[in-house]
N, C-alpha and C. Protein backbone atom coordinates (compact mmCIF):
# COMPACT_ATOMS: atom_id res chain seq x y z
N UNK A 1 28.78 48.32 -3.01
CA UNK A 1 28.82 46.99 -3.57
C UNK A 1 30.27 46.53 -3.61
N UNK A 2 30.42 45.36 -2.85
CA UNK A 2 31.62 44.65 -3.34
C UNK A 2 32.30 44.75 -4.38
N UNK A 3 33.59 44.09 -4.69
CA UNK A 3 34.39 43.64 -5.99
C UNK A 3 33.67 42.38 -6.45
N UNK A 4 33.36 41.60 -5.65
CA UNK A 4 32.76 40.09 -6.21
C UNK A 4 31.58 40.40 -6.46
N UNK A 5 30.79 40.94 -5.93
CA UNK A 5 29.39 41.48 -6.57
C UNK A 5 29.53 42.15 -7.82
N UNK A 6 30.33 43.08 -8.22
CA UNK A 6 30.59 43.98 -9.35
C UNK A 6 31.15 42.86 -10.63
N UNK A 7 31.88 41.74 -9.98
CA UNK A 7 32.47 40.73 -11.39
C UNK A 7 30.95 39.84 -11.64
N UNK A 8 30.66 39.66 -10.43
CA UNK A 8 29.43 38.34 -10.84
C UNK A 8 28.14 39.47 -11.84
N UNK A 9 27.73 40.72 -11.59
CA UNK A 9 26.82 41.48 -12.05
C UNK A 9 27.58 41.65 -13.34
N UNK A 10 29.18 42.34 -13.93
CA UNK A 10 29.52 42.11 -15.30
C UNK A 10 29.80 40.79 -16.02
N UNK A 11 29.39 39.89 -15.35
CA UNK A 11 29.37 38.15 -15.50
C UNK A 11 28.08 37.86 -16.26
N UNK A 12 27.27 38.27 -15.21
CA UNK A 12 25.86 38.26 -15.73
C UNK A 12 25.46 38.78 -16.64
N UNK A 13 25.70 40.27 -16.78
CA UNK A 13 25.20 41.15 -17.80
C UNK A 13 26.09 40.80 -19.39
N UNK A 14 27.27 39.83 -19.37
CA UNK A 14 27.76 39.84 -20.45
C UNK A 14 27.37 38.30 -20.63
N UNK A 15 27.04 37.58 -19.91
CA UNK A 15 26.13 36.29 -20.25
C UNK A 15 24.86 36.80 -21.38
N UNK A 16 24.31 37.93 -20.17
CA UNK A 16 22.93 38.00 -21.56
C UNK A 16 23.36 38.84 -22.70
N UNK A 17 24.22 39.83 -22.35
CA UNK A 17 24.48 40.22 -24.03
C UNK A 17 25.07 38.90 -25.06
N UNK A 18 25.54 37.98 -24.42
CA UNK A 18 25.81 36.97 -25.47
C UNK A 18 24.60 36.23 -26.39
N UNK A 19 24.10 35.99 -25.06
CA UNK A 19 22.66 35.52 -25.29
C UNK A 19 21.89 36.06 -26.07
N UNK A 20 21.96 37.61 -26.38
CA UNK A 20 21.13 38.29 -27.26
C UNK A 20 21.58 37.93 -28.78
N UNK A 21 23.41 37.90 -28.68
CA UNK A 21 23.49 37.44 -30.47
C UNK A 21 22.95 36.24 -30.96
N UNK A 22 23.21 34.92 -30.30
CA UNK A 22 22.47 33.99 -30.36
C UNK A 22 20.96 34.02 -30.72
N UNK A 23 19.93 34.70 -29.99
CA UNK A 23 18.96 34.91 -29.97
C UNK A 23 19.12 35.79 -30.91
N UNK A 24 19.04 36.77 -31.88
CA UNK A 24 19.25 37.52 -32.97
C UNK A 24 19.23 36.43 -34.35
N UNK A 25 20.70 35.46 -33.76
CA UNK A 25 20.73 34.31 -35.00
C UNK A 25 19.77 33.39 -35.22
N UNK A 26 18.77 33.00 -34.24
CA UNK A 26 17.70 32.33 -34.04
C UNK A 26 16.20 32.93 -34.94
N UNK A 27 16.43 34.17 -34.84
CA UNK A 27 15.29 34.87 -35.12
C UNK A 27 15.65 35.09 -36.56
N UNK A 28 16.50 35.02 -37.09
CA UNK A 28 17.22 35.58 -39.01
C UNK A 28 16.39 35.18 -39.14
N UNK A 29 15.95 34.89 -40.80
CA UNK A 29 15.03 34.00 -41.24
C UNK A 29 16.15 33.25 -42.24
N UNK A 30 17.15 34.13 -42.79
CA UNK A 30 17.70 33.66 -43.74
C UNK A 30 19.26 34.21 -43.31
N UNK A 31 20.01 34.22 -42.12
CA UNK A 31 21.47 35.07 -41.89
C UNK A 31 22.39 34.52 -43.03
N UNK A 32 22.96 35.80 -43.42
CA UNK A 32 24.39 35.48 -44.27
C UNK A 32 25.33 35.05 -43.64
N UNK A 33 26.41 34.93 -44.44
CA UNK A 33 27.69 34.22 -43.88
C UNK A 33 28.25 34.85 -42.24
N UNK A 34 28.44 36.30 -43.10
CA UNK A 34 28.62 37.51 -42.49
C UNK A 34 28.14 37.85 -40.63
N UNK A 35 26.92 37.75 -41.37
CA UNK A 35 26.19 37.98 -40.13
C UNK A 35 26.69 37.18 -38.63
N UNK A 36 26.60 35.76 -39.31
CA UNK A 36 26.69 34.56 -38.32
C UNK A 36 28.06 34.73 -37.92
N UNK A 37 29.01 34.93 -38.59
CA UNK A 37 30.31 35.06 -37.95
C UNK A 37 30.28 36.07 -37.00
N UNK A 38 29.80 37.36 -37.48
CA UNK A 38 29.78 38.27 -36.65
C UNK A 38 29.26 38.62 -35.34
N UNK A 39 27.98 38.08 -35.08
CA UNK A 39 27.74 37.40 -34.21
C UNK A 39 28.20 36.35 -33.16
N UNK A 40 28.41 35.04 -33.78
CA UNK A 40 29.70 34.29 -33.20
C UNK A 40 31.01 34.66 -32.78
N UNK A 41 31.43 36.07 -32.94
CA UNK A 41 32.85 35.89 -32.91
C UNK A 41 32.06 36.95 -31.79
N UNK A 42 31.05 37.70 -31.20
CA UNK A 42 30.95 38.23 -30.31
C UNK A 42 30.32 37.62 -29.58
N UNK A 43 29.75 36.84 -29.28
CA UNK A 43 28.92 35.65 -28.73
C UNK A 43 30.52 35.40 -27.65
N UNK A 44 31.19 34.77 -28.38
CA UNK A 44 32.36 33.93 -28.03
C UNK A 44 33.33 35.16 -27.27
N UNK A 45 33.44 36.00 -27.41
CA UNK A 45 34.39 37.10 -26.63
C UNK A 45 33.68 37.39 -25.55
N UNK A 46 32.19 37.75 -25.52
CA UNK A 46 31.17 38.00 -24.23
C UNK A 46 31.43 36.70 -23.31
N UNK A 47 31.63 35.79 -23.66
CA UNK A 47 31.22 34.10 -23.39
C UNK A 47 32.58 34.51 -22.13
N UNK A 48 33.69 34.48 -23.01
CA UNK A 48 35.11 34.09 -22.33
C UNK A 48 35.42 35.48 -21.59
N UNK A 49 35.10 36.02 -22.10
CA UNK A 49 34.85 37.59 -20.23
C UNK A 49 36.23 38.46 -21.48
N UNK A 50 36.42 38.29 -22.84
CA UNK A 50 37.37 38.89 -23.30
C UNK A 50 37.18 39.89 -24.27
N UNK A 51 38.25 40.98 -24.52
CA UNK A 51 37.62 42.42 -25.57
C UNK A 51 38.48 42.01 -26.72
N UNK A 52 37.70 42.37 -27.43
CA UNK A 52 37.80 41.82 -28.95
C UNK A 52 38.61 42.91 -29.28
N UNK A 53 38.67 43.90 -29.18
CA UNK A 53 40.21 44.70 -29.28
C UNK A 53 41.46 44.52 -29.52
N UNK A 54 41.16 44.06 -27.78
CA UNK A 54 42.84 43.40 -27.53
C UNK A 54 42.97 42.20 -28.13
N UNK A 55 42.30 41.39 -28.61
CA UNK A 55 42.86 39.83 -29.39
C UNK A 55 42.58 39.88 -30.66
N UNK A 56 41.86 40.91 -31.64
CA UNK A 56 41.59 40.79 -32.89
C UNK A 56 41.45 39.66 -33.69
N UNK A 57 43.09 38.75 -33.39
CA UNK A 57 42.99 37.71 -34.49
C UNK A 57 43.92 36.69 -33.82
N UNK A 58 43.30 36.34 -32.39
CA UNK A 58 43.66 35.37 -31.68
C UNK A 58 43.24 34.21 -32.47
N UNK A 59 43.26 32.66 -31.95
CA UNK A 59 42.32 31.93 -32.57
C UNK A 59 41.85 31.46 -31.22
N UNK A 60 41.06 30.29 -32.07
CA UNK A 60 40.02 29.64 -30.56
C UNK A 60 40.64 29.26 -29.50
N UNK A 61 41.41 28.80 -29.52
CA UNK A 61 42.66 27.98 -28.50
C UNK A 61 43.57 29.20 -27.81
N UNK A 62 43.55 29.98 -28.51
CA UNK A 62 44.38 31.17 -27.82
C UNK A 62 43.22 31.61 -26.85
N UNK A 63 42.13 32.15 -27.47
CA UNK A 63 41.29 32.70 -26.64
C UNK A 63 40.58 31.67 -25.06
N UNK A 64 40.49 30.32 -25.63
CA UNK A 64 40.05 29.88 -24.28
C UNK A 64 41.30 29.37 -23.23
N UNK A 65 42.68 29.54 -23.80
CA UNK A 65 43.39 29.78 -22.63
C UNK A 65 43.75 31.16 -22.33
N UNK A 66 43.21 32.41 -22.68
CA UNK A 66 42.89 33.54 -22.52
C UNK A 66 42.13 33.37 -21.19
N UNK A 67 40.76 33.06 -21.41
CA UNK A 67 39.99 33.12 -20.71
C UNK A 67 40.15 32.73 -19.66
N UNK A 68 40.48 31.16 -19.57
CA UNK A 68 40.90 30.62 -18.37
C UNK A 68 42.04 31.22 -17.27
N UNK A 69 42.97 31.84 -18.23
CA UNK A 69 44.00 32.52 -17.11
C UNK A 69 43.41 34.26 -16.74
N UNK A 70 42.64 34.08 -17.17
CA UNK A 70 42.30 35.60 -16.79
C UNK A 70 41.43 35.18 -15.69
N UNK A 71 40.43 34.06 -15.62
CA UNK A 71 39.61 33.47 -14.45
C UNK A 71 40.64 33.13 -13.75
N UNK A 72 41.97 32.48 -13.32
CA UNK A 72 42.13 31.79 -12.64
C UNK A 72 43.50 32.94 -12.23
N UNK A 73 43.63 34.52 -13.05
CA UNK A 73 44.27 34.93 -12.65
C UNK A 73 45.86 34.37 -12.23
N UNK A 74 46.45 33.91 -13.65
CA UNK A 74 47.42 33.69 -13.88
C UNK A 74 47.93 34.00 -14.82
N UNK A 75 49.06 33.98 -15.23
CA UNK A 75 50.07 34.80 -16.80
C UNK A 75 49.56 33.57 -17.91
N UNK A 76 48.90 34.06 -19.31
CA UNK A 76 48.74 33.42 -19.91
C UNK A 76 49.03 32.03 -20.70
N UNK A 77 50.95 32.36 -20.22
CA UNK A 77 51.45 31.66 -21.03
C UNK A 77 51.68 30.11 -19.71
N UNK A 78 50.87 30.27 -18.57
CA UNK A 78 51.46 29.58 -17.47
C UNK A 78 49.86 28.13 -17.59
N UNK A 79 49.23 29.03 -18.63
CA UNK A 79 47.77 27.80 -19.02
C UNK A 79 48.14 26.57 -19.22
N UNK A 80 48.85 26.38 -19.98
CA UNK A 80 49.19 25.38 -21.40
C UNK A 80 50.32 24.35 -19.82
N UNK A 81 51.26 25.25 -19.16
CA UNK A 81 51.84 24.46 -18.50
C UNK A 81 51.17 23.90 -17.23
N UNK A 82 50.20 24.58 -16.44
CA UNK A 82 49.22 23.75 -15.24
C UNK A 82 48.72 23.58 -15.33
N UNK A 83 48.20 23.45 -17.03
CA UNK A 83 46.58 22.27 -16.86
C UNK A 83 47.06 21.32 -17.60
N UNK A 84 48.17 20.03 -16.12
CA UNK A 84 48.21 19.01 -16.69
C UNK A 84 47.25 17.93 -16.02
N UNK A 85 46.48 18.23 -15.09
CA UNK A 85 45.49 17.64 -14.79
C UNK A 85 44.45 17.10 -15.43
N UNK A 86 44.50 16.11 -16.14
CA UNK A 86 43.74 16.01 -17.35
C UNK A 86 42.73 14.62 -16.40
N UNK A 87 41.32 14.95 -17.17
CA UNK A 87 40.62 13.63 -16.11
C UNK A 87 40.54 12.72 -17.30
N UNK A 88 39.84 11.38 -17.54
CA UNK A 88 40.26 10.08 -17.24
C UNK A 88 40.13 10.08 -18.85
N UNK A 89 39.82 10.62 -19.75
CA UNK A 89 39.20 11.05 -20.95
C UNK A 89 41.10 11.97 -21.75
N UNK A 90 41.94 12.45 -21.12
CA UNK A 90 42.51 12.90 -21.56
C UNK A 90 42.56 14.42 -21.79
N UNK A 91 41.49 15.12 -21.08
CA UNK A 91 40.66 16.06 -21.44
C UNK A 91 41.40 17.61 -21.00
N UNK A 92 41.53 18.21 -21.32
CA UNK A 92 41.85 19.55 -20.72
C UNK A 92 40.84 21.46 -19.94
N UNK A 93 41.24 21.54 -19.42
CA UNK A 93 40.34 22.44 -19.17
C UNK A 93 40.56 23.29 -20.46
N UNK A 94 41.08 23.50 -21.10
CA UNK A 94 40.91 24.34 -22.23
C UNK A 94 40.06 23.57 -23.57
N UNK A 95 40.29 22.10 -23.61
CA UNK A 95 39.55 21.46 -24.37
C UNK A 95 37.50 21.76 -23.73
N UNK A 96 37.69 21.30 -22.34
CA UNK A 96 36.69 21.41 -21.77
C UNK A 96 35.81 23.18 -21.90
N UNK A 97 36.11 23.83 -22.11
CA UNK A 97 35.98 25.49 -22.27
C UNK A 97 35.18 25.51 -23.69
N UNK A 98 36.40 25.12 -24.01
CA UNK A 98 35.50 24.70 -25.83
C UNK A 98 34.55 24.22 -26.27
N UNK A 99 34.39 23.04 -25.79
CA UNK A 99 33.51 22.20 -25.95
C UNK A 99 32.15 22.96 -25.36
N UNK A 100 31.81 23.27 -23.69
CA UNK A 100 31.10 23.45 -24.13
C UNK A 100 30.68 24.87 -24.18
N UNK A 101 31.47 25.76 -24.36
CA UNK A 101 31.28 26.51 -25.58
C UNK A 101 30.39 26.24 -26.77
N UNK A 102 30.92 25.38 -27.24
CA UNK A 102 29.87 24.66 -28.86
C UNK A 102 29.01 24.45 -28.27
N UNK A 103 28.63 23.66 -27.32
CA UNK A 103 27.40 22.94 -26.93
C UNK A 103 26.52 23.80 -26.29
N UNK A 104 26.83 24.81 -26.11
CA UNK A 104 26.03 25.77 -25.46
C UNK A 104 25.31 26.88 -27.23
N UNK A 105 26.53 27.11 -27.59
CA UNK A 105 26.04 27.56 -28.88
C UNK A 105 24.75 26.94 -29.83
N UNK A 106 24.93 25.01 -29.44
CA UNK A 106 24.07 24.43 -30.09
C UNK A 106 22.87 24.09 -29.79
N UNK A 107 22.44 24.27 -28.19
CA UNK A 107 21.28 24.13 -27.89
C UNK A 107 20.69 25.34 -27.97
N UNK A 108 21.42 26.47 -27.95
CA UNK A 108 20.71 27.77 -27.58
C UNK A 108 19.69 27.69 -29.40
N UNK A 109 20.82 27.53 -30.39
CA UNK A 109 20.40 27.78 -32.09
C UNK A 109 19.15 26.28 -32.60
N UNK A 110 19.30 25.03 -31.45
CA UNK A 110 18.59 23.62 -31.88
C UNK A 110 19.57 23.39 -33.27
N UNK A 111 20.53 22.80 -33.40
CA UNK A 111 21.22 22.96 -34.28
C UNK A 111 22.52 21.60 -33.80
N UNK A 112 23.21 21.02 -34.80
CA UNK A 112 23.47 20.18 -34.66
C UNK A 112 25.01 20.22 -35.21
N UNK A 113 26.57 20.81 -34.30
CA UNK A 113 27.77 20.62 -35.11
C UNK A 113 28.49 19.96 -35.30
N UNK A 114 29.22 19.22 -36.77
CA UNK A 114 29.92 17.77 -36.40
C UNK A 114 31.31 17.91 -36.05
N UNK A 115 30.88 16.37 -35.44
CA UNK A 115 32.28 16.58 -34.33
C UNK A 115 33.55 16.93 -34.88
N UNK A 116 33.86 16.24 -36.09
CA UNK A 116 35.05 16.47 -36.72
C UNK A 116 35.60 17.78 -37.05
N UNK A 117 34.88 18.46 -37.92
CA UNK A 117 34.59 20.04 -38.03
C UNK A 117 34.88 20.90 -36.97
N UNK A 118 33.97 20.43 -36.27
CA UNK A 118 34.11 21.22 -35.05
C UNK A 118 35.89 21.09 -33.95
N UNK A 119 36.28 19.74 -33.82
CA UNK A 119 37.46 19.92 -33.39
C UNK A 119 38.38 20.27 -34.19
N UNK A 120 38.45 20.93 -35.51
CA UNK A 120 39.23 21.11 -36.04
C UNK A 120 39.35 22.59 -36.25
N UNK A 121 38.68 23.46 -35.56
CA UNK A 121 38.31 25.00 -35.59
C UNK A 121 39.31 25.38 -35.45
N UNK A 122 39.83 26.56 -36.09
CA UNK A 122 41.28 27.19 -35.56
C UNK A 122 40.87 28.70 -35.19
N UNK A 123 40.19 29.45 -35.78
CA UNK A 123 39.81 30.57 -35.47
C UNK A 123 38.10 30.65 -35.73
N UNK A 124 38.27 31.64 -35.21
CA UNK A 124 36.32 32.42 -34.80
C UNK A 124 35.54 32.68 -36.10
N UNK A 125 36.34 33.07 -37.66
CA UNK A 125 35.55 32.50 -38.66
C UNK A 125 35.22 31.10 -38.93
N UNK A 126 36.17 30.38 -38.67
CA UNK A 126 36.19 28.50 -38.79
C UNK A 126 34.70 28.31 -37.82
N UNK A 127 34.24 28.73 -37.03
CA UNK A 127 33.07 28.43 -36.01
C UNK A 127 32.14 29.07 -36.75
N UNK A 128 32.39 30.82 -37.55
CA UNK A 128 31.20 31.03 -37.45
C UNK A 128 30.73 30.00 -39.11
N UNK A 129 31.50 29.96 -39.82
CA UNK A 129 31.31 28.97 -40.85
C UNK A 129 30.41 27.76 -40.63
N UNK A 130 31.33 26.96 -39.72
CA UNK A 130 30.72 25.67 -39.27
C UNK A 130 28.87 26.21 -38.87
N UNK A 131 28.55 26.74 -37.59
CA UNK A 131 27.48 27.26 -37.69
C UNK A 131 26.17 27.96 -38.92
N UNK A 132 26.95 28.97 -39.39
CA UNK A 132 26.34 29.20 -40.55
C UNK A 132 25.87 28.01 -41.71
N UNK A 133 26.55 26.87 -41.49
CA UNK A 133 26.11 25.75 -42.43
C UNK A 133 25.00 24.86 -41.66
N UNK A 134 25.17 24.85 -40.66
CA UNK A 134 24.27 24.51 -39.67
C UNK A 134 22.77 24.76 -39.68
N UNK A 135 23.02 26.38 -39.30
CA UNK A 135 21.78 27.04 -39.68
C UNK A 135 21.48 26.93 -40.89
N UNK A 136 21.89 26.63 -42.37
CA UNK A 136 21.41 26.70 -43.74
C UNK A 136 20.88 25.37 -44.05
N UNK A 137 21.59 24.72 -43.54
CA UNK A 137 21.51 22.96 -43.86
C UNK A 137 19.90 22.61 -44.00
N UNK A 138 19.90 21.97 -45.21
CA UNK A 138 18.08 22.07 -45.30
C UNK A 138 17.15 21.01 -44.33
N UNK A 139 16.84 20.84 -43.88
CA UNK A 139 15.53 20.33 -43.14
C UNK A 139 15.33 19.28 -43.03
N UNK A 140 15.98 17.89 -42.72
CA UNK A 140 15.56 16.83 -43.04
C UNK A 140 13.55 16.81 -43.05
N UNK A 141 13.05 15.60 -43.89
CA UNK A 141 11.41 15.67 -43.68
C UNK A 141 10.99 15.21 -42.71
């Protein structure tokens, strides 16, 4: 088997382990704070192809220009300076990573995060928070 076969198969296989915390948080009946972060903050490391080891206590913004330079196979600190390509929105590929990041988080849970909140995340408890209120938030009738 190839090298590109071997990244797209640990691509895949860490897609669905993500997929499984999600699906775990779906199934709680009642998840604690705890839980949901914990989950989320591995959700989000499977997501971005990164080991929670080595970044412990990155925050969100660190990690998705993590991610991106590790995809695009460049020195981390070279993110922030070539993605000035921004499309018509102002937008960044690291903004773009994020986003939908969340949005993937939110259809998988049917769950709804506000925008404000949400752009204001600094680290992987700040998300799993936001979420966890999400999931608790009572029911409209």
């Amino acid at each position: 088997m190839g090298t590109e076969d071997e990244v797209l198969l640990r691509l895949l296989a860490a897609r669905e382990e993500a997929q499984r915390h999600l699906r775990a948080l779906k199934a709680a009946p009642a998840p604690d704070r705890e839980t949901v972060r914990a989950h989320i903050r591995s959700y989000v490391f499977l997501r971005f192809m990164l080991r929670e080891e080595e970044h412990p206590s990155a925050t969100f913004q660190a990690l998705a220009e993590l991610s991106i330079a590790q995809s695009a196979k460049i020195a981390p600190e070279l993110v922030k300076e070539l993605d000035t390509t921004k499309d018509c929105m102002g937008s960044t590929s690291v903004m773009a990573k994020k986003v939908l990041l969340l949005r993937g988080i939110e259809k998988a849970l049917d769950i709804t995060l506000p925008a404000m909140p949400a752009a204001r995340i600094s680290g992987l408890d700040d998300l799993g928070d936001l979420v966890w209120e999400a999931l608790t938030a009572p029911s409209a009738p």
